[in-house]
N, C-alpha and C. Protein backbone atom coordinates (compact mmCIF):
# COMPACT_ATOMS: atom_id res chain seq x y z
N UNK A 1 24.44 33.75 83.13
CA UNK A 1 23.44 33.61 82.07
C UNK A 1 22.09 34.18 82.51
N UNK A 2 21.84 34.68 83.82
CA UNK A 2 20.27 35.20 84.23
C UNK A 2 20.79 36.60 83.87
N UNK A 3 21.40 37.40 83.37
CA UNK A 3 21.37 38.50 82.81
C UNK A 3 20.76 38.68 81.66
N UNK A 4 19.28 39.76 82.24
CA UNK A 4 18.15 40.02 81.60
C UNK A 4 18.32 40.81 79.91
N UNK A 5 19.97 41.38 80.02
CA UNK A 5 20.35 42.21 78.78
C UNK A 5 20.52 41.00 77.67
N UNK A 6 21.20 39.77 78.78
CA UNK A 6 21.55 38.89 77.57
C UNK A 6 20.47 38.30 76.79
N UNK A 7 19.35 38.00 77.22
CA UNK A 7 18.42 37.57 77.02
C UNK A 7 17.54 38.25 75.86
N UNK A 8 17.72 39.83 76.21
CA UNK A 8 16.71 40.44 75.66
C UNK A 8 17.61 40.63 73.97
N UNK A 9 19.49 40.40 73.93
CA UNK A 9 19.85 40.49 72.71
C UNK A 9 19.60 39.43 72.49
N UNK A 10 19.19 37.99 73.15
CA UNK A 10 18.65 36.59 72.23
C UNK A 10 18.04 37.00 71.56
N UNK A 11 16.71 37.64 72.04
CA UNK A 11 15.44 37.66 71.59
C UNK A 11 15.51 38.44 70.30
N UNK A 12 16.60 39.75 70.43
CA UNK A 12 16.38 40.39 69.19
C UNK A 12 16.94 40.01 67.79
N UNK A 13 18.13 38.63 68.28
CA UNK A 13 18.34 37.69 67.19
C UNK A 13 17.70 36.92 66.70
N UNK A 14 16.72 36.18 67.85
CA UNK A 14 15.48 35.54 67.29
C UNK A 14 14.62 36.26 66.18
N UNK A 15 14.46 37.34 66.46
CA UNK A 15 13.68 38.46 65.48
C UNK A 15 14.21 38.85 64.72
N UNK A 16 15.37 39.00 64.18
CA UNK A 16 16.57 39.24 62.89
C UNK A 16 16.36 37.93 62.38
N UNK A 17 16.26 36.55 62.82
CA UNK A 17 16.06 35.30 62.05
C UNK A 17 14.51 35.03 61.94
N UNK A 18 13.84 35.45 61.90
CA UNK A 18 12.61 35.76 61.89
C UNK A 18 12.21 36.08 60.06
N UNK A 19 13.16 36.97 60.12
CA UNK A 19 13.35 38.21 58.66
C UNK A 19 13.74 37.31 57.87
N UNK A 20 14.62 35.85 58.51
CA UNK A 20 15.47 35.32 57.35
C UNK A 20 14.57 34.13 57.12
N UNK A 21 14.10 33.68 57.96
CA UNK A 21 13.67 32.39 57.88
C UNK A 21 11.92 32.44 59.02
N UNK A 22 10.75 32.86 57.64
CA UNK A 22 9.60 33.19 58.29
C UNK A 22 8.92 31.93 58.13
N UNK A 23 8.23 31.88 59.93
CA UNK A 23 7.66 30.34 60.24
C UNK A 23 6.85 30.95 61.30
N UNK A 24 6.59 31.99 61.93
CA UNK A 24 6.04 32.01 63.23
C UNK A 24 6.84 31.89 64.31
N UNK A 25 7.86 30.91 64.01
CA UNK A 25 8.63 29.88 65.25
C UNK A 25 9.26 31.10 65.94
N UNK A 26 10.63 31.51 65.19
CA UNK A 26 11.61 32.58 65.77
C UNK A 26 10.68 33.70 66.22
N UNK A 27 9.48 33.82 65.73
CA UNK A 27 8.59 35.32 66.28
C UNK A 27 8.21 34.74 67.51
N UNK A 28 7.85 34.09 67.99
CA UNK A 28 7.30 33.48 68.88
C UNK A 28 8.37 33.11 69.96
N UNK A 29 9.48 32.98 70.02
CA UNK A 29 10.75 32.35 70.64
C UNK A 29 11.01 34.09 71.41
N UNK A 30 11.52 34.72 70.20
CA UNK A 30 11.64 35.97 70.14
C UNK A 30 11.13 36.74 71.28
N UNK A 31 9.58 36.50 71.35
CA UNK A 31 8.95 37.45 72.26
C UNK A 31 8.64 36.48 73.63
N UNK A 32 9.19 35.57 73.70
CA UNK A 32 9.29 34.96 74.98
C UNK A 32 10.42 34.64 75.41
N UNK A 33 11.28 35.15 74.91
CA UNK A 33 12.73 35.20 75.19
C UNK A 33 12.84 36.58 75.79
N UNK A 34 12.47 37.91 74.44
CA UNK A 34 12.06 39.13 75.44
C UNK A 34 11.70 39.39 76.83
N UNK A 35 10.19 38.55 77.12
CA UNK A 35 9.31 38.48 77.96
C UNK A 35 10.27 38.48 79.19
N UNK A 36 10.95 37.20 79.16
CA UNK A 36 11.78 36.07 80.40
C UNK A 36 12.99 37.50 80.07
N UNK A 37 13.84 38.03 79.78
CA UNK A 37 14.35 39.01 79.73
C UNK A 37 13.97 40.07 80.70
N UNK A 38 12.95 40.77 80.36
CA UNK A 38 12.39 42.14 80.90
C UNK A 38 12.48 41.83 82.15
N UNK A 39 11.59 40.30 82.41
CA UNK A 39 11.14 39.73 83.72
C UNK A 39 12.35 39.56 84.97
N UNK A 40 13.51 39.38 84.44
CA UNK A 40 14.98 39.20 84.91
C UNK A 40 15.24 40.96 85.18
N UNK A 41 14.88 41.60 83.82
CA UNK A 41 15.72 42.78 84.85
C UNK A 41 14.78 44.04 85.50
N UNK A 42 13.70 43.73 85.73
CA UNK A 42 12.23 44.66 86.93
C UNK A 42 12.42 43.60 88.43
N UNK A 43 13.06 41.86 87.97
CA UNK A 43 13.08 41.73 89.08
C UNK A 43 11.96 40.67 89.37
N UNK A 44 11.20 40.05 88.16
CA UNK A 44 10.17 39.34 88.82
C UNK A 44 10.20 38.19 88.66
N UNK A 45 11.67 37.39 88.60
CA UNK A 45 11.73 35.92 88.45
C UNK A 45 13.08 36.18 89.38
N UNK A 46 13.05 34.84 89.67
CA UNK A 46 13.82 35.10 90.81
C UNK A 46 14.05 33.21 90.84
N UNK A 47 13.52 32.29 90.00
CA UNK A 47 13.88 31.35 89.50
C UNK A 47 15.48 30.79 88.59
N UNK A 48 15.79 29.97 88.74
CA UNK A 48 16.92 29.38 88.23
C UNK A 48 16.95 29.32 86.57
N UNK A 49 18.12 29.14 86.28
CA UNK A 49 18.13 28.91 84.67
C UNK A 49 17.27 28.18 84.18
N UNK A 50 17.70 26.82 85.08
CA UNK A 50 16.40 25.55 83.92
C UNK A 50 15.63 25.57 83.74
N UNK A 51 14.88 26.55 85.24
CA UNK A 51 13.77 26.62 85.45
C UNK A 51 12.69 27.64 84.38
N UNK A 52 13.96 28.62 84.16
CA UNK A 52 13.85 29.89 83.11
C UNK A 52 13.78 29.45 81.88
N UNK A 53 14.59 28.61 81.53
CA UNK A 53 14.59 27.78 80.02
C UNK A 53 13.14 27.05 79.86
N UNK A 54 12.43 26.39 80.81
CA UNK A 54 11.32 25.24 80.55
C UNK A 54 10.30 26.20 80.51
N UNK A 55 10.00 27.60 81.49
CA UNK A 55 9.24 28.62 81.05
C UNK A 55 9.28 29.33 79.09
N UNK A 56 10.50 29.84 79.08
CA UNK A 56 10.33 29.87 77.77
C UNK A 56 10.20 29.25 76.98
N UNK A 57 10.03 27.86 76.97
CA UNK A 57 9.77 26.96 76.21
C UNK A 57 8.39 27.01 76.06
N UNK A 58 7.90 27.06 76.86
CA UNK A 58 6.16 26.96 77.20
C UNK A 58 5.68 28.22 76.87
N UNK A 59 6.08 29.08 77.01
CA UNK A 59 6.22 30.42 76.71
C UNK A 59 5.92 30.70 74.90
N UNK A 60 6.91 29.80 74.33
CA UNK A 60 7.15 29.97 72.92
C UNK A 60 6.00 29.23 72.50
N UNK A 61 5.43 27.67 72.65
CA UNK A 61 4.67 27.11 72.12
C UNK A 61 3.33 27.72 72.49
N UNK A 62 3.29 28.53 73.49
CA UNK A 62 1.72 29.33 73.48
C UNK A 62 1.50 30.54 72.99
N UNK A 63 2.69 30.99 72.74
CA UNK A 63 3.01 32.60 71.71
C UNK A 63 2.77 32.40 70.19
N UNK A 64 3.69 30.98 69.94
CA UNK A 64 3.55 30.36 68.29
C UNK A 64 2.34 29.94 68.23
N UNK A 65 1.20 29.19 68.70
CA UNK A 65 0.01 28.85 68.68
C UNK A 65 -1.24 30.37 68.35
N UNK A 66 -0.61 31.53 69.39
CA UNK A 66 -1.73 32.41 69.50
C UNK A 66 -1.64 33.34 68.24
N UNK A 67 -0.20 33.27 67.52
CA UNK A 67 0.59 33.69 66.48
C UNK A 67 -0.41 33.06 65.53
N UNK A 68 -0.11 31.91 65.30
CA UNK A 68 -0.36 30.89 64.38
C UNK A 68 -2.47 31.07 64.14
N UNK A 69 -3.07 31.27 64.91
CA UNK A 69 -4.48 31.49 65.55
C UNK A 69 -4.51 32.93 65.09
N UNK A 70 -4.38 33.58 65.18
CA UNK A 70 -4.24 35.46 64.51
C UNK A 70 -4.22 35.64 63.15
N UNK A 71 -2.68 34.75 62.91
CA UNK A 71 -2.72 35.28 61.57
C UNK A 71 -3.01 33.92 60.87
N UNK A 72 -3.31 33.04 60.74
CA UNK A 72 -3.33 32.17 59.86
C UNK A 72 -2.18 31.60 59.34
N UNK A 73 -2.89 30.77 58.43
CA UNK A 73 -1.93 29.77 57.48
C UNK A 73 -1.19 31.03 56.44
N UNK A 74 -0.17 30.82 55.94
CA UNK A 74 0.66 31.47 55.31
C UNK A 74 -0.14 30.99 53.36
N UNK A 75 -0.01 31.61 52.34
CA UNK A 75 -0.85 31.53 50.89
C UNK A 75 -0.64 30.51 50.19
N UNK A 76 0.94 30.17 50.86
CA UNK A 76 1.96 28.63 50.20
C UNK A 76 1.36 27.36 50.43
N UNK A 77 0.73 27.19 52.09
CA UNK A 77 0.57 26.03 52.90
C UNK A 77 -0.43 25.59 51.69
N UNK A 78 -0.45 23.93 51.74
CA UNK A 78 -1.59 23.33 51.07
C UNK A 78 -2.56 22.92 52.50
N UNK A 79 -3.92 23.27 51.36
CA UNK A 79 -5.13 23.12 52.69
C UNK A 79 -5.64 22.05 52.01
N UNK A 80 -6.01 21.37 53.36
CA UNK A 80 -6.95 20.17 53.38
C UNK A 80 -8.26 19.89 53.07
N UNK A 81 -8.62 19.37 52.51
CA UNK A 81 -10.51 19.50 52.38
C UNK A 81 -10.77 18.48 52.88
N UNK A 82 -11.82 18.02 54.06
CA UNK A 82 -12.08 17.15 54.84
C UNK A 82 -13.77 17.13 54.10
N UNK A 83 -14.24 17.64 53.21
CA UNK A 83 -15.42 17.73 53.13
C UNK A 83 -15.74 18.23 51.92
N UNK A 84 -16.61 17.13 50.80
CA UNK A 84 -16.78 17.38 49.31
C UNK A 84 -18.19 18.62 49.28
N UNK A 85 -17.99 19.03 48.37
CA UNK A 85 -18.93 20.20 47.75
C UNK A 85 -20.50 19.28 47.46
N UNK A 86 -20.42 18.15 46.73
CA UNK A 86 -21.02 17.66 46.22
C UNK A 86 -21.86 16.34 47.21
N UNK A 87 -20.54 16.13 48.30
CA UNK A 87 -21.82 15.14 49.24
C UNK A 87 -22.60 15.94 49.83
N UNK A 88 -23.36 15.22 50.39
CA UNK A 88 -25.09 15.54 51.25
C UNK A 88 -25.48 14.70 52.19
């Protein structure tokens, strides 16, 4: 399973479900699945599976965040108003 090819066709399924089902999430999975991929086959992890799995995990929630921070809320989301027009 540390075969960097396999990894990098996760990632490009992550990104085909991306197309199907848009959230940020799979884009974000996607390119840190890539990432941990490439990284496996130049040679620069040299870490264990689990160890590889808890990286991309961390990986994904700071990719989906910087994702999420770029582009914004999607036109659907309902926004919050924490603050009336009219108080003072």
């Amino acid at each position: 399973m540390m075969n960097g090819w396999i990894w990098i066709a996760v990632g490009l399924a992550l990104a085909a479900l991306e197309l199907a089902l848009p959230g940020w999430f799979f884009l974000g999975a996607a390119i840190a699945v890539g990432l941990m991929g490439l990284a496996l086959l130049v040679g620069l992890w040299t870490g264990g599976l689990p160890l590889a799995l808890v990286v991309t995990a961390v990986l994904t929630g700071a990719i989906w965040l910087a994702l999420r921070r770029i582009f914004g809320t999607s036109r659907g989301e309902v926004r919050r108003w924490t603050r009336d027009i009219n108080d003072n």
